[in-house]
PDB file of N, CA and C in Angstrom:
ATOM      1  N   UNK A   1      -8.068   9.440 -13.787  1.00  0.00           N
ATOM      2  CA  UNK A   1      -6.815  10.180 -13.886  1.00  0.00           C
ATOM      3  C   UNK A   1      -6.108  10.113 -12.542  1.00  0.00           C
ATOM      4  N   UNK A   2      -4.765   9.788 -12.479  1.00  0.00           N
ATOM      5  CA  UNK A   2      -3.999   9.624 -11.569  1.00  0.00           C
ATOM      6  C   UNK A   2      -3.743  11.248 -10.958  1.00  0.00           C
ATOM      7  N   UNK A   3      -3.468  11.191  -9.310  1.00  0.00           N
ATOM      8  CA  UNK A   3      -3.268  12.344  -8.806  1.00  0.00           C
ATOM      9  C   UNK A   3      -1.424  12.523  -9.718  1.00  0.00           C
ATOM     10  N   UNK A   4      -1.264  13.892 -10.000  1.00  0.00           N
ATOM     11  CA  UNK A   4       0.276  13.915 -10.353  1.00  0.00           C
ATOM     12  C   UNK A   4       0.483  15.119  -9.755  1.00  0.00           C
ATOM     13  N   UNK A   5       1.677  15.206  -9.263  1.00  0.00           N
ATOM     14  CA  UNK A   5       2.115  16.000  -7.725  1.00  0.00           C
ATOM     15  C   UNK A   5       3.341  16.394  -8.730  1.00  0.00           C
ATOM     16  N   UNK A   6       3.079  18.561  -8.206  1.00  0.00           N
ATOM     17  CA  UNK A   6       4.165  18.892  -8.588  1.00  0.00           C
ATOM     18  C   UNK A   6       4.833  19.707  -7.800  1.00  0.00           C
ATOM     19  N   UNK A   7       5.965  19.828  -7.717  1.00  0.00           N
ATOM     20  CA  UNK A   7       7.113  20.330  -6.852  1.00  0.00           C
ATOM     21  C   UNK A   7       8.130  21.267  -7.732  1.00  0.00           C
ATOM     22  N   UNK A   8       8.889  21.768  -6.780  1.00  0.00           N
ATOM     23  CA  UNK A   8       9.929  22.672  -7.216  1.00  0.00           C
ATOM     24  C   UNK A   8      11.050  21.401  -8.073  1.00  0.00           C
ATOM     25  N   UNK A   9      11.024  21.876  -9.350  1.00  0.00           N
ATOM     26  CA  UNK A   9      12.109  20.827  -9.762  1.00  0.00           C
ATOM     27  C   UNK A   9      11.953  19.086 -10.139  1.00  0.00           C
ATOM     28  N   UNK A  10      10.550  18.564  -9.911  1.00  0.00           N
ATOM     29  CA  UNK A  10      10.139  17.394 -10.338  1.00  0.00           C
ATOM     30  C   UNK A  10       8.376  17.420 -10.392  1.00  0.00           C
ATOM     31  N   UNK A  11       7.936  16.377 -10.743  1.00  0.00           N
ATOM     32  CA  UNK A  11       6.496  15.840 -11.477  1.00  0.00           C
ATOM     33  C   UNK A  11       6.651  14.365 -10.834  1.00  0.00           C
ATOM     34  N   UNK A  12       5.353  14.186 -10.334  1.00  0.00           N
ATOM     35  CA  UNK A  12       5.608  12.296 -10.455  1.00  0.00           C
ATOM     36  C   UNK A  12       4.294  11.947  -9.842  1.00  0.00           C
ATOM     37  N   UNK A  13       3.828  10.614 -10.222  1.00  0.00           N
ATOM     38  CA  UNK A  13       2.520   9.923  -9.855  1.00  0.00           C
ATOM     39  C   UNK A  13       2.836   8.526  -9.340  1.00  0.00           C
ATOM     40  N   UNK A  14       2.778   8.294  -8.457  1.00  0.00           N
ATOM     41  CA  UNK A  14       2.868   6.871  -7.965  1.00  0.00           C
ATOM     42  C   UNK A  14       1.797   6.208  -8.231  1.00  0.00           C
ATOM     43  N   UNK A  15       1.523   4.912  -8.957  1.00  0.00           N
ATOM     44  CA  UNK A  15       0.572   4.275  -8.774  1.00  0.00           C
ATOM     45  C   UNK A  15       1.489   2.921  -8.275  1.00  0.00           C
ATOM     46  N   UNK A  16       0.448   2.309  -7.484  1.00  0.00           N
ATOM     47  CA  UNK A  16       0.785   0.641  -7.180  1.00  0.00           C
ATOM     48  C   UNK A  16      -0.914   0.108  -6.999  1.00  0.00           C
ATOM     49  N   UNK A  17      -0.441  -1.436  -7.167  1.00  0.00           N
ATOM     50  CA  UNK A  17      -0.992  -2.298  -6.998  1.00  0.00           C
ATOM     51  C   UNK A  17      -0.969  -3.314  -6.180  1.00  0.00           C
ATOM     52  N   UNK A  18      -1.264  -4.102  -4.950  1.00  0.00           N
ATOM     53  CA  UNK A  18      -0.467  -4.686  -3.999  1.00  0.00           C
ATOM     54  C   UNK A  18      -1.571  -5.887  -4.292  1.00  0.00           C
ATOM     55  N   UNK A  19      -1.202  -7.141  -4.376  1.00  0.00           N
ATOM     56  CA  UNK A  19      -2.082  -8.609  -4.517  1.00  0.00           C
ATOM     57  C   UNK A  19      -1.570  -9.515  -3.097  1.00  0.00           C
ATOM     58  N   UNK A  20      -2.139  -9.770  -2.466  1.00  0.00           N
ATOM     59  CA  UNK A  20      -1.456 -10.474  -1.671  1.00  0.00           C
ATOM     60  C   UNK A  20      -2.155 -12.071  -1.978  1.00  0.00           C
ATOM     61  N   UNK A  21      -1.231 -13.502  -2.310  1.00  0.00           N
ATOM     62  CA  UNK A  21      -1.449 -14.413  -2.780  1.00  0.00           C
ATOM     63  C   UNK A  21      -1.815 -15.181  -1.572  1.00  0.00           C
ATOM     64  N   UNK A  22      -2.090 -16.568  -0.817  1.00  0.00           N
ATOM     65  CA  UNK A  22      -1.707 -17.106  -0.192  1.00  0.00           C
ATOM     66  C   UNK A  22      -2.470 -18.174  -0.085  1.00  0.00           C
ATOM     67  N   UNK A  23      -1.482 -19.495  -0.201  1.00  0.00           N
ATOM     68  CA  UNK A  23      -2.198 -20.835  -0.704  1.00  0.00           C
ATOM     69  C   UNK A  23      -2.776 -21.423   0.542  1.00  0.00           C
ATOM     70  N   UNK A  24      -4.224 -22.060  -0.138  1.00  0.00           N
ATOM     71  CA  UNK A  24      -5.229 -22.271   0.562  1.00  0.00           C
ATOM     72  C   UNK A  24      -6.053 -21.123   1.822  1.00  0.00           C
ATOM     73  N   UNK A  25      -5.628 -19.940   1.559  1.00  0.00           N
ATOM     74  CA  UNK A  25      -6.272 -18.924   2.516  1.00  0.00           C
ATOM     75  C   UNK A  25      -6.122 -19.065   3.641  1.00  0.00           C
ATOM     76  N   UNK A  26      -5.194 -19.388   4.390  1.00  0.00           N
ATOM     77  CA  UNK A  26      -4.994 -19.506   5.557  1.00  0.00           C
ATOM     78  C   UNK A  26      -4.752 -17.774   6.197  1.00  0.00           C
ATOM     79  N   UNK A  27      -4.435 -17.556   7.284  1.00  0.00           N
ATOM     80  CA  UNK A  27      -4.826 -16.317   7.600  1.00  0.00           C
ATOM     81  C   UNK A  27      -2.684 -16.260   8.176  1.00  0.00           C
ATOM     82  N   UNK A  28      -1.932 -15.350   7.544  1.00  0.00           N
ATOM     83  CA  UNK A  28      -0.655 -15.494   8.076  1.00  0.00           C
ATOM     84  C   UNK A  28      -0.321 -14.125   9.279  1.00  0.00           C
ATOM     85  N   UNK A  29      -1.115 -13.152   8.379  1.00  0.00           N
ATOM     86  CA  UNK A  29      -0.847 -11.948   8.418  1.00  0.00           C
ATOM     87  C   UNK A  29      -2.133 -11.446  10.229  1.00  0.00           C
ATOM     88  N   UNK A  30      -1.240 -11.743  11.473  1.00  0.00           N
ATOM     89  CA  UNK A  30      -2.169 -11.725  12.195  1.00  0.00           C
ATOM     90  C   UNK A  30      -1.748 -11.081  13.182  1.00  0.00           C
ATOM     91  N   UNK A  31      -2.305 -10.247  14.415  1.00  0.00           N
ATOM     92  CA  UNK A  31      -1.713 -10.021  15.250  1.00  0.00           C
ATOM     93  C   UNK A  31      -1.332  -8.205  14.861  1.00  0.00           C
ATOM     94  N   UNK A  32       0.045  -8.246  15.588  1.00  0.00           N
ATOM     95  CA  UNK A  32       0.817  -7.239  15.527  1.00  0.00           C
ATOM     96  C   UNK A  32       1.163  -6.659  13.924  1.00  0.00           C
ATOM     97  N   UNK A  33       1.296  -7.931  13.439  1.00  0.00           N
ATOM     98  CA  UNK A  33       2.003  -7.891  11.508  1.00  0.00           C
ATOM     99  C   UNK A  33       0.828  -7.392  11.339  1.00  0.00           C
ATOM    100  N   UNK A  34      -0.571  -7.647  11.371  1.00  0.00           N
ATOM    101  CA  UNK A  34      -1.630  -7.191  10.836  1.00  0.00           C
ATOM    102  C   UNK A  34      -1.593  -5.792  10.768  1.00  0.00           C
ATOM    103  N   UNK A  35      -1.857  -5.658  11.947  1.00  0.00           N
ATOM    104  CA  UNK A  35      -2.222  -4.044  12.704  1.00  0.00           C
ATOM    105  C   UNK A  35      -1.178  -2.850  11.770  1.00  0.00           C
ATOM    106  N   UNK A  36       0.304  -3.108  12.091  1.00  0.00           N
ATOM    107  CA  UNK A  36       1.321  -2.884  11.283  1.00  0.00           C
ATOM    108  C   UNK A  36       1.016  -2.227   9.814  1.00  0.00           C
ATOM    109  N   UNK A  37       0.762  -3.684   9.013  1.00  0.00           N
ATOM    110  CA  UNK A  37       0.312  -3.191   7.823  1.00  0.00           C
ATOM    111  C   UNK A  37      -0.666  -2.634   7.374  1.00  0.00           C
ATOM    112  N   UNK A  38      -1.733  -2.449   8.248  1.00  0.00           N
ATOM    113  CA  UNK A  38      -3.084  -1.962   7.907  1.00  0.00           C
ATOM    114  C   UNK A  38      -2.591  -0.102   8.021  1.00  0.00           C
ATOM    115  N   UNK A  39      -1.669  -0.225   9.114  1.00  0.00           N
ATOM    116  CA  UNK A  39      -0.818   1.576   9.503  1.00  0.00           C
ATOM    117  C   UNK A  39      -0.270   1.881   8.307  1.00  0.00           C
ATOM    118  N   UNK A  40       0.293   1.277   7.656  1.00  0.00           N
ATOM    119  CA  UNK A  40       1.199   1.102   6.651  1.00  0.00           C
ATOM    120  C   UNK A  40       0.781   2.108   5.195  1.00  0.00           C
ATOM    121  N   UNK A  41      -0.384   0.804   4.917  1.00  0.00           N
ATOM    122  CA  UNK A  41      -0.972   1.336   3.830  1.00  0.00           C
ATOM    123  C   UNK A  41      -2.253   2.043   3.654  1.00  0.00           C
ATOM    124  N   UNK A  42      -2.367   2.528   5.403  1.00  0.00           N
ATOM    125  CA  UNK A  42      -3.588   3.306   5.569  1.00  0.00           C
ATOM    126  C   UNK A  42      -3.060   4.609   4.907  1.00  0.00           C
ATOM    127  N   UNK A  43      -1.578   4.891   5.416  1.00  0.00           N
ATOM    128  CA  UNK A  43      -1.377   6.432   5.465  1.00  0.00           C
ATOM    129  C   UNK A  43      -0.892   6.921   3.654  1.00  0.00           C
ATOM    130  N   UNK A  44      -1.156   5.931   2.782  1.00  0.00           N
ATOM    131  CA  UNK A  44      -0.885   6.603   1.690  1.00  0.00           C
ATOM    132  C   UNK A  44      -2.147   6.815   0.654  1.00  0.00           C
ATOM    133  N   UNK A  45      -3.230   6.532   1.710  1.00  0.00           N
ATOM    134  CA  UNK A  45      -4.637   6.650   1.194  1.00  0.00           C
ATOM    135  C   UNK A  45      -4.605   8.447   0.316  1.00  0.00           C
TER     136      UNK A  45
END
């Protein structure tokens, strides 16, 4: 069961799914961009 969050005046559940594709596995996401996104989608844990 999805968390569903309620408030004064609305209801709502976010779900996502994030796939990240990338041909032949090369590594793009490195560095600074890494770090970045790891902040990113840490904080909606």
């Amino acid at each position: 069961m999805a968390d569903v969050k309620h408030g004064r005046g609305y209801v709502c559940s976010i779900q996502y799914h994030i796939v990240w594709c990338v041909k032949y596995r090369h590594k793009v996401l490195l560095g600074d961009i890494d770090k970045k996104r790891k902040e990113i989608l840490n904080c909606y844990r």
